[in-house]
PDB file of N, CA and C in Angstrom:
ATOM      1  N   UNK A   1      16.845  42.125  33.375  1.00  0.00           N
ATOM      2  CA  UNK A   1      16.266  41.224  34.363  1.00  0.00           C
ATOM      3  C   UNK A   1      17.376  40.381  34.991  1.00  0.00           C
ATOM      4  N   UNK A   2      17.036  39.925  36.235  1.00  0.00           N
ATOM      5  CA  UNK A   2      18.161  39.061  36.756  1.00  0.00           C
ATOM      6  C   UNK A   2      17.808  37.375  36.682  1.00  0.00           C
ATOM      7  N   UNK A   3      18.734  36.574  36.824  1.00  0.00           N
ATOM      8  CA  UNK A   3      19.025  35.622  36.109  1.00  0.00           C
ATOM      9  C   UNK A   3      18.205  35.202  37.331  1.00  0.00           C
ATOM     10  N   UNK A   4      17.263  33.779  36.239  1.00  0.00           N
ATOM     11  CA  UNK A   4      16.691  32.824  37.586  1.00  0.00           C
ATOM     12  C   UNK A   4      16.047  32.124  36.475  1.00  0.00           C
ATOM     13  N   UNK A   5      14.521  32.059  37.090  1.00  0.00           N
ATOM     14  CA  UNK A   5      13.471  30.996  36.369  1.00  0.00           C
ATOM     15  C   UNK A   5      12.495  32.389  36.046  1.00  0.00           C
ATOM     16  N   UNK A   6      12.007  32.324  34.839  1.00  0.00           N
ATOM     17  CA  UNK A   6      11.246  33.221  34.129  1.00  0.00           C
ATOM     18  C   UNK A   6       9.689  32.419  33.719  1.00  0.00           C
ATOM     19  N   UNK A   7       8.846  32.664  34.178  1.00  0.00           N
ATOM     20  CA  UNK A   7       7.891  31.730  33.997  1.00  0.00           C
ATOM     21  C   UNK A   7       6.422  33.054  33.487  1.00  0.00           C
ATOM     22  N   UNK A   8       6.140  33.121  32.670  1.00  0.00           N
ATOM     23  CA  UNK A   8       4.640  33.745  31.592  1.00  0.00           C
ATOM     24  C   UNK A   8       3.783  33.015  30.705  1.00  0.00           C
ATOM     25  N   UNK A   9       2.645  32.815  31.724  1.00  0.00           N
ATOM     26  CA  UNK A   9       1.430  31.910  31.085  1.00  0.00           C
ATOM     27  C   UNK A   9       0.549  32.823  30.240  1.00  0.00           C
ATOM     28  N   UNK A  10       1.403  34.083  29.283  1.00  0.00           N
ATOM     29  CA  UNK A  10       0.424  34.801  28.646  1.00  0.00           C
ATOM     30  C   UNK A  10      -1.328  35.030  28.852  1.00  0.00           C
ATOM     31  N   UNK A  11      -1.434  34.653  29.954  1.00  0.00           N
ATOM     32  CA  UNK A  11      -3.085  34.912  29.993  1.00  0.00           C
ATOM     33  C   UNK A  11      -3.587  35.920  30.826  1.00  0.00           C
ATOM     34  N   UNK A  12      -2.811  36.970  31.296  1.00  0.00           N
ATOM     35  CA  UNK A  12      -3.255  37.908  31.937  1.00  0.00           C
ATOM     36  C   UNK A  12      -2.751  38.060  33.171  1.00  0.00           C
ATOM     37  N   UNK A  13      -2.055  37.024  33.590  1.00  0.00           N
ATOM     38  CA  UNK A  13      -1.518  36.887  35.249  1.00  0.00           C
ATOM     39  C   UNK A  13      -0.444  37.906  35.084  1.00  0.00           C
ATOM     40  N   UNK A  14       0.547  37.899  36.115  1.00  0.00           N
ATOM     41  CA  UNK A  14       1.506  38.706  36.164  1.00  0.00           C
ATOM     42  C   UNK A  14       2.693  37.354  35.885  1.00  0.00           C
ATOM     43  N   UNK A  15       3.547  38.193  35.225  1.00  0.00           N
ATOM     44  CA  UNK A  15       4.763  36.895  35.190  1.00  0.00           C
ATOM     45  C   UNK A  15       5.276  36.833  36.774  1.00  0.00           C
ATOM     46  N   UNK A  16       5.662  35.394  36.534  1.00  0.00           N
ATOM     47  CA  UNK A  16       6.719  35.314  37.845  1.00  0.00           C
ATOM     48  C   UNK A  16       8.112  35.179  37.727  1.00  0.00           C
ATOM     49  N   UNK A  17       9.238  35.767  38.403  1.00  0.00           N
ATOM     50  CA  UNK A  17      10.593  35.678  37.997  1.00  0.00           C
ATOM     51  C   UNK A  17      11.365  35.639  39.690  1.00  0.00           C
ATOM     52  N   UNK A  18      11.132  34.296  39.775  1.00  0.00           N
ATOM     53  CA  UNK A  18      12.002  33.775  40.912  1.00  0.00           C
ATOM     54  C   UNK A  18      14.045  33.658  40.665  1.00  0.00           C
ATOM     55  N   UNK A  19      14.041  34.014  41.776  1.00  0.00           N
ATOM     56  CA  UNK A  19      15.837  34.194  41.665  1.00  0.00           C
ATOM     57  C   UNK A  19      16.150  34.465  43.065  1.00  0.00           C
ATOM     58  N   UNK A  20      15.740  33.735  43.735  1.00  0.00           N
ATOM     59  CA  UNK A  20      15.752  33.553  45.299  1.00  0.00           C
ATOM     60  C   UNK A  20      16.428  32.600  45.393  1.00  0.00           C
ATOM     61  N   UNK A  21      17.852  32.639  45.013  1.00  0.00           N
ATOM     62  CA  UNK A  21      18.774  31.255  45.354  1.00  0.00           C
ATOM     63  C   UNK A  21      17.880  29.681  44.545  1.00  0.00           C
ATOM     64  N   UNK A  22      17.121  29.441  43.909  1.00  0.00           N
ATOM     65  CA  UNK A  22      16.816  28.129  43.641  1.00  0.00           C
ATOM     66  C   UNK A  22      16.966  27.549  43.090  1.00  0.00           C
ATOM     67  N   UNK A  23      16.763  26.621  43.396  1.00  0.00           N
ATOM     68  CA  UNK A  23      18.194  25.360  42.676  1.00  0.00           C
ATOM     69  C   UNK A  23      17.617  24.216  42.355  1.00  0.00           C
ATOM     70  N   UNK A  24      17.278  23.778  41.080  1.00  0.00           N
ATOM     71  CA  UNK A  24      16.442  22.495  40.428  1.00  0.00           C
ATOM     72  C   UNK A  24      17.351  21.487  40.964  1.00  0.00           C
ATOM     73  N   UNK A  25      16.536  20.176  40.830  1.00  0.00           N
ATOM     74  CA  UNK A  25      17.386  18.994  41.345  1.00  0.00           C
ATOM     75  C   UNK A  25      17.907  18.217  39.944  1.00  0.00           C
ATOM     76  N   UNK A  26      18.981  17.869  39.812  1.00  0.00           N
ATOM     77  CA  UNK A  26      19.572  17.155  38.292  1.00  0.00           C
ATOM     78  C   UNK A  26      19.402  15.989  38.901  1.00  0.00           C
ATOM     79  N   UNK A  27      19.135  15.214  37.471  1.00  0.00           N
ATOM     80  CA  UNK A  27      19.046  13.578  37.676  1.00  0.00           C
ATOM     81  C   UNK A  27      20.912  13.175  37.273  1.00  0.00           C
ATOM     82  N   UNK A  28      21.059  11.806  38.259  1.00  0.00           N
ATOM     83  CA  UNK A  28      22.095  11.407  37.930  1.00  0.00           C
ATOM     84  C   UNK A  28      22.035  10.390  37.462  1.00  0.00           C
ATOM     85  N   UNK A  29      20.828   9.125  38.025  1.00  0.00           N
ATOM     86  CA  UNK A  29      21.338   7.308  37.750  1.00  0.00           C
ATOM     87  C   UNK A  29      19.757   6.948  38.384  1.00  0.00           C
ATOM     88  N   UNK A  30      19.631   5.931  38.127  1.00  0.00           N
ATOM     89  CA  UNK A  30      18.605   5.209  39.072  1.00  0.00           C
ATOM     90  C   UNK A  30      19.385   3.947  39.028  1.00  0.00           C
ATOM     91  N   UNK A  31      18.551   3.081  40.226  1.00  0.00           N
ATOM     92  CA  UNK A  31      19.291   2.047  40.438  1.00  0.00           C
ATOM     93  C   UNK A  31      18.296   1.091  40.825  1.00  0.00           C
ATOM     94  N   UNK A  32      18.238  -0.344  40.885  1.00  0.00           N
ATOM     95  CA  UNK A  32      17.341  -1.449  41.297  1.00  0.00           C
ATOM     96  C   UNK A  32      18.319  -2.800  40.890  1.00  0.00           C
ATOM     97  N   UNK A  33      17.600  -3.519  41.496  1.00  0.00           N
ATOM     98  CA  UNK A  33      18.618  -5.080  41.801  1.00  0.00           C
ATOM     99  C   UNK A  33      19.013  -5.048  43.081  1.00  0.00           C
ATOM    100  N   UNK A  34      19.943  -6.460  43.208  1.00  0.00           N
ATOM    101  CA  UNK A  34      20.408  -6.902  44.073  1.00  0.00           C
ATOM    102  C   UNK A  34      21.743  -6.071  44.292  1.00  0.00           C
ATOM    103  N   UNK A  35      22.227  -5.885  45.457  1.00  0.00           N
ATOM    104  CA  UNK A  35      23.384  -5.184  45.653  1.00  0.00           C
ATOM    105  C   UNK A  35      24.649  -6.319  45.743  1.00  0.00           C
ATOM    106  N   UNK A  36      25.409  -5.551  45.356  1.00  0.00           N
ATOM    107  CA  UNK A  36      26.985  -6.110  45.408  1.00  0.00           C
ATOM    108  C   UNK A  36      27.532  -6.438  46.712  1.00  0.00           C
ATOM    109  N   UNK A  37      26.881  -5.474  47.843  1.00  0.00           N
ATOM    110  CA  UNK A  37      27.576  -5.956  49.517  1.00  0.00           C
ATOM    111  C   UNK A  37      26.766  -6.475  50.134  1.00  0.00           C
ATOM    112  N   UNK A  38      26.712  -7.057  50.923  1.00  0.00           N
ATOM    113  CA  UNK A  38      26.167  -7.160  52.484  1.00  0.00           C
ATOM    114  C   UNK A  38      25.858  -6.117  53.037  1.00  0.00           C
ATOM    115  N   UNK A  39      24.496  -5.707  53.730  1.00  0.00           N
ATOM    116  CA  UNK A  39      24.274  -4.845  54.230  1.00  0.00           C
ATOM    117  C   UNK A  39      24.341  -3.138  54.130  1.00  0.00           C
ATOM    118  N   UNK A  40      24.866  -2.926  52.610  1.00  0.00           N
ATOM    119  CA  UNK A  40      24.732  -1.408  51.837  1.00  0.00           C
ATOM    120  C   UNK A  40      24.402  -2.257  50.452  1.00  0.00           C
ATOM    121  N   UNK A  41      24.043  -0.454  49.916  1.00  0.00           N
ATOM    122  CA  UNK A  41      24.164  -0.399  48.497  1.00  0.00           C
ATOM    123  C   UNK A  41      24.430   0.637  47.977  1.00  0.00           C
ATOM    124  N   UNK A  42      25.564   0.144  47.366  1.00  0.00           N
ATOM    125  CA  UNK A  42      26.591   1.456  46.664  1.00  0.00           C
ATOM    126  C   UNK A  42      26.011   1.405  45.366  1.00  0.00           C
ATOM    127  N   UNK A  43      25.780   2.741  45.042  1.00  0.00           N
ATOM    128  CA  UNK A  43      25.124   3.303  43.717  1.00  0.00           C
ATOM    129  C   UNK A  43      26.366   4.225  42.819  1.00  0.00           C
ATOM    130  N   UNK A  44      26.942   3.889  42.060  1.00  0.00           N
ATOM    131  CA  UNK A  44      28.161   4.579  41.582  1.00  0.00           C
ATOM    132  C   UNK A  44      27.491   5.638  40.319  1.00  0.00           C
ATOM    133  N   UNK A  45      27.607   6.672  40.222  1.00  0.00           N
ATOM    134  CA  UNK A  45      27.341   7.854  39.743  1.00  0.00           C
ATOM    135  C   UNK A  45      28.600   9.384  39.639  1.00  0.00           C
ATOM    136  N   UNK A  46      28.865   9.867  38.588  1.00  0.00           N
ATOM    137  CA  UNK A  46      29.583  10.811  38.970  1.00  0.00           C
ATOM    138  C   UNK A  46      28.497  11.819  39.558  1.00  0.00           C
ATOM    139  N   UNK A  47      29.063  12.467  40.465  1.00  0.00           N
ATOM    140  CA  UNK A  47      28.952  14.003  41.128  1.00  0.00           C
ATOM    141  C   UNK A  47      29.415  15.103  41.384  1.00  0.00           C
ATOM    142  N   UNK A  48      28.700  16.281  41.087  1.00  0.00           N
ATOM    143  CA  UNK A  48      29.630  17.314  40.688  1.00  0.00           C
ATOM    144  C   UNK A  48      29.867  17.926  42.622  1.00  0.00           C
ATOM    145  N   UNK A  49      31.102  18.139  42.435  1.00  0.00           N
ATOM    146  CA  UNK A  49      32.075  18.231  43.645  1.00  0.00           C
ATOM    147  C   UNK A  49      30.895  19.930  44.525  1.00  0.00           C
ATOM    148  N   UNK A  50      30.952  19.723  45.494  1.00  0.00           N
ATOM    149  CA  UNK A  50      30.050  20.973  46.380  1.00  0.00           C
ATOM    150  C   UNK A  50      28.658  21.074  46.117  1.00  0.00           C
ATOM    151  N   UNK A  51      27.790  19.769  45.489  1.00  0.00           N
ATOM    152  CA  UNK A  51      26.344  19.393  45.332  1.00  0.00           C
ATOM    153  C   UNK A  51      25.986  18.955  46.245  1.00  0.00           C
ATOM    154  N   UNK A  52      24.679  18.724  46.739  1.00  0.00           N
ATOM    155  CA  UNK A  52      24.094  18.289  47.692  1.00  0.00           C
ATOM    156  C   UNK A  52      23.191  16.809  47.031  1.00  0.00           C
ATOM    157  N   UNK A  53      23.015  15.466  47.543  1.00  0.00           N
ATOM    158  CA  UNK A  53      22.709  14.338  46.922  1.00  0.00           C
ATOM    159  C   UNK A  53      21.319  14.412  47.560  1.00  0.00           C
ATOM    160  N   UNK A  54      20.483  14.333  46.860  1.00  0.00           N
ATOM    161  CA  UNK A  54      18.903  13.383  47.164  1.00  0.00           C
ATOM    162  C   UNK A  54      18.986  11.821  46.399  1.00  0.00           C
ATOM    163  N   UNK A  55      18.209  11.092  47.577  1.00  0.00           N
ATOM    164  CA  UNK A  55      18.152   9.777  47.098  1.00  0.00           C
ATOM    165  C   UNK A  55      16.664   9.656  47.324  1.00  0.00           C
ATOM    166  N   UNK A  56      16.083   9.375  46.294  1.00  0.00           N
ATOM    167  CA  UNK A  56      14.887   8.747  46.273  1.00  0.00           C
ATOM    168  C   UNK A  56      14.385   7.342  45.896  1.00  0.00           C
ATOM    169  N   UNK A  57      13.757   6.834  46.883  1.00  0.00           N
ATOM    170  CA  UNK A  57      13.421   5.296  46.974  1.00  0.00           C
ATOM    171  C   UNK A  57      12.395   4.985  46.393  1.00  0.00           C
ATOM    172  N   UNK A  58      11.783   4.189  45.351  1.00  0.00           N
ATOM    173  CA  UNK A  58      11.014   3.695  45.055  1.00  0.00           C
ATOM    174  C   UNK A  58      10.913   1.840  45.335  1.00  0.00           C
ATOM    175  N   UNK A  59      11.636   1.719  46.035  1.00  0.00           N
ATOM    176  CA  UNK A  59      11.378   0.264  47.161  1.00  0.00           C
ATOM    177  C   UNK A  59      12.192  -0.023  48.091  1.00  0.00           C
ATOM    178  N   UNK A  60      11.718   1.020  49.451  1.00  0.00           N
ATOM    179  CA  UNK A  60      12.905   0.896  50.293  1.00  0.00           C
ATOM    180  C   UNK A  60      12.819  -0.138  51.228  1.00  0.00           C
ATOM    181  N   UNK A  61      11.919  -1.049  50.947  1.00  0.00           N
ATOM    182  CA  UNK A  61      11.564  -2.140  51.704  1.00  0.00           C
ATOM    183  C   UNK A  61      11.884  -3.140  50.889  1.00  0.00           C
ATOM    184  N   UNK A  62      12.651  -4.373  51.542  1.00  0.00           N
ATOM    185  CA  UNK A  62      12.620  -5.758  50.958  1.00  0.00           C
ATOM    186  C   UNK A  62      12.408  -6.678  51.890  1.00  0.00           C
ATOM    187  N   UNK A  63      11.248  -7.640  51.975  1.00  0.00           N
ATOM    188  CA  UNK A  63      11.196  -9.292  52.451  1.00  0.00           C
ATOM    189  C   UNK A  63      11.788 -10.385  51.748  1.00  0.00           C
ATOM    190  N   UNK A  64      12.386 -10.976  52.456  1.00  0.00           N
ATOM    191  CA  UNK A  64      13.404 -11.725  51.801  1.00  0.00           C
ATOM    192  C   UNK A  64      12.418 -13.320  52.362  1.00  0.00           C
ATOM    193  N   UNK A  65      11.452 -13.514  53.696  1.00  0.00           N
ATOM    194  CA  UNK A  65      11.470 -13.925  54.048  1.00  0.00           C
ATOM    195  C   UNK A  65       9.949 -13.957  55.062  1.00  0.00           C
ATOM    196  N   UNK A  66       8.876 -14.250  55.008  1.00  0.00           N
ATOM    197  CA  UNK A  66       7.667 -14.024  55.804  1.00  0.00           C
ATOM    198  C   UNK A  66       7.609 -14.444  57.139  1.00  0.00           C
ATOM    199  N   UNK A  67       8.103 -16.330  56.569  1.00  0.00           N
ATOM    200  CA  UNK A  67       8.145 -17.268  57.565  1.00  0.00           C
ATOM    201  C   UNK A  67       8.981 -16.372  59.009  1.00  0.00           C
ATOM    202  N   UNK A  68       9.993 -16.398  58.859  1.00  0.00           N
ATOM    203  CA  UNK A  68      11.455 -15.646  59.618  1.00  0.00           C
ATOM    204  C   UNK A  68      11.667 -14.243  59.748  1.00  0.00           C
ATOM    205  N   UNK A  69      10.526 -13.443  58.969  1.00  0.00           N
ATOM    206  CA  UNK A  69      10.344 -12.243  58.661  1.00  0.00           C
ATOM    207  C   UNK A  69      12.230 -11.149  58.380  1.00  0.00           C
ATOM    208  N   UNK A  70      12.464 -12.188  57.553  1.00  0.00           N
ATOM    209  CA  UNK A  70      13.893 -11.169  57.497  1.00  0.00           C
ATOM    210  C   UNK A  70      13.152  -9.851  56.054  1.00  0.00           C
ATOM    211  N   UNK A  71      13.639  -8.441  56.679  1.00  0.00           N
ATOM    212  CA  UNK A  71      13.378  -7.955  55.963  1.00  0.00           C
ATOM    213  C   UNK A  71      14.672  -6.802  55.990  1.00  0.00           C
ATOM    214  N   UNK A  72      14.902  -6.303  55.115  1.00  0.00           N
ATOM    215  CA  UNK A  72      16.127  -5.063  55.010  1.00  0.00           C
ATOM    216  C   UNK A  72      15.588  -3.623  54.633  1.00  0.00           C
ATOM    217  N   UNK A  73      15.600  -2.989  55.213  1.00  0.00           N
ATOM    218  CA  UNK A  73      14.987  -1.538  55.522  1.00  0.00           C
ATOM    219  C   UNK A  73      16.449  -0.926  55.232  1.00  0.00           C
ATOM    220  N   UNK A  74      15.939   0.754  54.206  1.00  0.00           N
ATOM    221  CA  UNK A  74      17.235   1.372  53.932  1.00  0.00           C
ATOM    222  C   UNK A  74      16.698   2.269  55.307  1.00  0.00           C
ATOM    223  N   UNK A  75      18.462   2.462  55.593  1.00  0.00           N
ATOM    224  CA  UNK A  75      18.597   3.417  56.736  1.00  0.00           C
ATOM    225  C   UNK A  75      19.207   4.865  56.567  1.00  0.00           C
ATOM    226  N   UNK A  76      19.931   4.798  55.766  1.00  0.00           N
ATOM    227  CA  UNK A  76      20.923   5.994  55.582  1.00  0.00           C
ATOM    228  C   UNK A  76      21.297   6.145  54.475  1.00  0.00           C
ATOM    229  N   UNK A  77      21.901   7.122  54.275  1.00  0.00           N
ATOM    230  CA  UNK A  77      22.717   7.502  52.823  1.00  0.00           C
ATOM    231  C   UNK A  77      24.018   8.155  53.230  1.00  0.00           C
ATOM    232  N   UNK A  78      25.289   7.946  52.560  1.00  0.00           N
ATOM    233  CA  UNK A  78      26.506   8.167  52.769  1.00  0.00           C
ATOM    234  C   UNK A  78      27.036   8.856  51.330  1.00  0.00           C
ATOM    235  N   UNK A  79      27.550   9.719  51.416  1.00  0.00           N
ATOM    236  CA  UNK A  79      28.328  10.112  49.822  1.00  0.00           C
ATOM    237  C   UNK A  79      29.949   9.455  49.503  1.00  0.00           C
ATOM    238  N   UNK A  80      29.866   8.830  48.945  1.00  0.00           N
ATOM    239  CA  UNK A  80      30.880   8.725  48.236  1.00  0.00           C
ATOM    240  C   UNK A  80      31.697   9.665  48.097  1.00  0.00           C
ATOM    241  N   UNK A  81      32.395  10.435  48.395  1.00  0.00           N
ATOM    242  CA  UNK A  81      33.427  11.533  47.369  1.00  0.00           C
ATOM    243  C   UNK A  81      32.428  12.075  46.344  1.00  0.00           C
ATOM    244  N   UNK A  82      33.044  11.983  45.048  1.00  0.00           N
ATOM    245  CA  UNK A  82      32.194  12.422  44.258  1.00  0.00           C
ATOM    246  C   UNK A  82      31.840  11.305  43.186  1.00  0.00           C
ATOM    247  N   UNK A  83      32.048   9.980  43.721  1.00  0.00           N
ATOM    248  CA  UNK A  83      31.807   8.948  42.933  1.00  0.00           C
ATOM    249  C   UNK A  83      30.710   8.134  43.169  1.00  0.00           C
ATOM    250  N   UNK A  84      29.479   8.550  43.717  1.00  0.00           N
ATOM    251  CA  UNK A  84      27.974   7.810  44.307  1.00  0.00           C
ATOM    252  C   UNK A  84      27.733   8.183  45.471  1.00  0.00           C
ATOM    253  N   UNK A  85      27.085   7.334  45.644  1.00  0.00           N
ATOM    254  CA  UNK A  85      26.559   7.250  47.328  1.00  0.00           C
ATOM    255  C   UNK A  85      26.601   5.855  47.479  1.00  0.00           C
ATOM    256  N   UNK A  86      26.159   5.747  48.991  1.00  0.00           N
ATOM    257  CA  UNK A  86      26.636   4.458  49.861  1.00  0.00           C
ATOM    258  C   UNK A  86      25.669   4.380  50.523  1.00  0.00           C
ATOM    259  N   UNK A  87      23.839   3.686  50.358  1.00  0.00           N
ATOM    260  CA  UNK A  87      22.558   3.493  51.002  1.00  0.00           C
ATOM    261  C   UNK A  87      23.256   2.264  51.965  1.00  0.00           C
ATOM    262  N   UNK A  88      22.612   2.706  53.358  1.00  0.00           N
ATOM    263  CA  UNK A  88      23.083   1.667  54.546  1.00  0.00           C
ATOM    264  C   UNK A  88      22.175   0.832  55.053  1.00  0.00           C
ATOM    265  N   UNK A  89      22.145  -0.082  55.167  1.00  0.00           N
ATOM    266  CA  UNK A  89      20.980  -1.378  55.671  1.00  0.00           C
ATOM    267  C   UNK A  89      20.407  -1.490  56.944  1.00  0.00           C
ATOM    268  N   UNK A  90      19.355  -1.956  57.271  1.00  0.00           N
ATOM    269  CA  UNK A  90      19.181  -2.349  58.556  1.00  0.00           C
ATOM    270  C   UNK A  90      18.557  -3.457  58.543  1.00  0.00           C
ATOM    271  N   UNK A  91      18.575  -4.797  59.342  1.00  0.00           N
ATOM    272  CA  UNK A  91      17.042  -5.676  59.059  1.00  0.00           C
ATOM    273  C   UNK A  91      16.603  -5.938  60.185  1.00  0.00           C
ATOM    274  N   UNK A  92      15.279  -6.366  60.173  1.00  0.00           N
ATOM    275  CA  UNK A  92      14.779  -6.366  61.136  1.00  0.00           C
ATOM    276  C   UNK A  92      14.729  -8.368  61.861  1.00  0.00           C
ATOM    277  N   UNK A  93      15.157  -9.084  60.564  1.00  0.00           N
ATOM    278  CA  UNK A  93      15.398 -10.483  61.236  1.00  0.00           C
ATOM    279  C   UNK A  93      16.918 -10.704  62.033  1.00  0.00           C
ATOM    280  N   UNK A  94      17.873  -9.656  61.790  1.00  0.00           N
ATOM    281  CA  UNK A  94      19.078  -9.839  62.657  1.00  0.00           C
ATOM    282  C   UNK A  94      20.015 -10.474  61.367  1.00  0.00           C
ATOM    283  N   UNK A  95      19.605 -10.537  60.044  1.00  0.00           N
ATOM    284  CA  UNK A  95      20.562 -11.341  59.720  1.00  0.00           C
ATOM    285  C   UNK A  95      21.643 -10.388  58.730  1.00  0.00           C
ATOM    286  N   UNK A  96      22.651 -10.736  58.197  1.00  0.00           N
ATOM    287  CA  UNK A  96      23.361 -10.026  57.322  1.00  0.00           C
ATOM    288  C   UNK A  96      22.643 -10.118  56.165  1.00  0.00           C
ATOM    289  N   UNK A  97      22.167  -9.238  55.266  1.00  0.00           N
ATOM    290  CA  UNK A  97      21.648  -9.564  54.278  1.00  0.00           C
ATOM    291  C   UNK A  97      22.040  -8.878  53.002  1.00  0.00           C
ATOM    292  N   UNK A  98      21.831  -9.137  51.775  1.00  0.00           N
ATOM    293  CA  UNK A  98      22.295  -8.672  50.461  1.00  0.00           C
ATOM    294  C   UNK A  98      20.681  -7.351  50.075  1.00  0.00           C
ATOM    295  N   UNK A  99      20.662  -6.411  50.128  1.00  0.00           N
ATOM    296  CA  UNK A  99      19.698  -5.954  49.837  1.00  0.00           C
ATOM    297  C   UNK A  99      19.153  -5.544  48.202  1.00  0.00           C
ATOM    298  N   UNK A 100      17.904  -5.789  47.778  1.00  0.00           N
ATOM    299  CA  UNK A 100      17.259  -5.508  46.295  1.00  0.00           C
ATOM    300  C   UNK A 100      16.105  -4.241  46.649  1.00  0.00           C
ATOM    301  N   UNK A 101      16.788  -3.049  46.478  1.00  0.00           N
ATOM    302  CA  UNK A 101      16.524  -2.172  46.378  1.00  0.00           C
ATOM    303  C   UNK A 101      16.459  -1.590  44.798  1.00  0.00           C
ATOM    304  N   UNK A 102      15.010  -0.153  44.892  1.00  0.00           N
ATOM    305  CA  UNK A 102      15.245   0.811  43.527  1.00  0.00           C
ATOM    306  C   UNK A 102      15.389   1.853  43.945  1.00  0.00           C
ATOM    307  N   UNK A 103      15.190   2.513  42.831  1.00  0.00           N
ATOM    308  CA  UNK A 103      15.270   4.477  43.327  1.00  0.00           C
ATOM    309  C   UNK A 103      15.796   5.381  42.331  1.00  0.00           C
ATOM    310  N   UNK A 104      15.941   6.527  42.635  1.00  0.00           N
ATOM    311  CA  UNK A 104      16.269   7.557  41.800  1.00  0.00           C
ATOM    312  C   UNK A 104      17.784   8.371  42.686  1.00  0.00           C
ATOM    313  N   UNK A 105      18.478   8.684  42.184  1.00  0.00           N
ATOM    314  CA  UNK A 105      20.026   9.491  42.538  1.00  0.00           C
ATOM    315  C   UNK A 105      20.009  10.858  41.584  1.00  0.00           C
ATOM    316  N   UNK A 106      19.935  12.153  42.525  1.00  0.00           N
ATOM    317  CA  UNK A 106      19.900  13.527  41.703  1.00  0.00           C
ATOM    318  C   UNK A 106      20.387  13.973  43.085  1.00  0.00           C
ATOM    319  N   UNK A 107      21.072  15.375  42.241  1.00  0.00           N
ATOM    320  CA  UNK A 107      21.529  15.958  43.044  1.00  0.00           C
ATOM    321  C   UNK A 107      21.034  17.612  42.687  1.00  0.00           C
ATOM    322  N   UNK A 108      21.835  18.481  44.284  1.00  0.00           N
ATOM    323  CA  UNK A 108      21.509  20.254  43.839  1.00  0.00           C
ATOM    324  C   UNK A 108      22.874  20.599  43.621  1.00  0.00           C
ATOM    325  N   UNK A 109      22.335  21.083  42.049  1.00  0.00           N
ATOM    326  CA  UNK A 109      23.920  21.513  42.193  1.00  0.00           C
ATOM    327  C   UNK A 109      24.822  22.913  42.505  1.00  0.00           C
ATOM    328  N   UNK A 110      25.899  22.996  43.166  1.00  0.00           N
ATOM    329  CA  UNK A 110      25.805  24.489  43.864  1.00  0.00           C
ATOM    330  C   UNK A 110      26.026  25.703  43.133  1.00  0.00           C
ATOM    331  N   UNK A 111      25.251  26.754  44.196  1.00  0.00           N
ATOM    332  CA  UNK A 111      24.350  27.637  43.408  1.00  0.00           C
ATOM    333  C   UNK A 111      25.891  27.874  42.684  1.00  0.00           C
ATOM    334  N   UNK A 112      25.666  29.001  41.428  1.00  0.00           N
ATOM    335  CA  UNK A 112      26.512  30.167  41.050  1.00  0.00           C
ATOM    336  C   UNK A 112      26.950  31.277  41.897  1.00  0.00           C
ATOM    337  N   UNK A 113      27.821  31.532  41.536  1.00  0.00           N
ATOM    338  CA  UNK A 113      28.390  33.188  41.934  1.00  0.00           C
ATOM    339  C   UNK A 113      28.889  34.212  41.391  1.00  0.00           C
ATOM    340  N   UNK A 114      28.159  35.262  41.531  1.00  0.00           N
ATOM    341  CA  UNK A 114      28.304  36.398  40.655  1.00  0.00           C
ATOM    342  C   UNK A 114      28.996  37.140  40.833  1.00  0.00           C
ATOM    343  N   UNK A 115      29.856  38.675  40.584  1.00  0.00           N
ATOM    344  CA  UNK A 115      30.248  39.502  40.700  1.00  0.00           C
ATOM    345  C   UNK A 115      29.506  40.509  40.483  1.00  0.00           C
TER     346      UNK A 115
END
């Protein structure tokens, strides 16, 4: 058989044996708090070099502020090299702000190659 994901629910189905290039996502870090800069948040994580990064947000919104409505919205994601990523800010009150963001950091890591 060729190498992939082998999946048999013994109950009569047919097995399935995917090997169509697919590629699970690895966890690297999660992250929450206040950030270290102004206007990003660098998430430091190693990464394996020719992976592809998913960032997943579980609070990509912060109000800092109702009255003045300062709020910091993530905008982007930047990779680091292979040392994190770099989430980029936006707000919508105009001001520079420190953002308190969470989330999850995983990556795909690249495929194998065979002979």
């Amino acid at each position: 058989m060729s190498e992939g994901i082998f999946i048999n629910y013994n109950d009569g189905r047919p097995v399935m044996a995917i090997t169509a290039g697919l590629r699970a996502p690895s966890f690297c870090t999660t992250f929450s708090g206040w950030s270290s800069q102004s206007m990003q948040y660098p998430v430091n994580t190693p990464l394996a070099p020719g992976s592809q990064v998913i960032v997943v947000p579980t609070n990509p919104i912060y109000i800092y502020s109702f009255a003045e409505f300062d709020v910091a919205i993530m905008t982007g994601v930047t990779r680091n090299g292979d040392a994190g990523v770099i989430i980029g800010a936006e707000t919508i009150g105009g001001k520079a702000l420190t953002p308190d963001w969470s989330g999850y950091v995983m990556e795909l890591l690249p495929a194998a190659t065979y002979n």
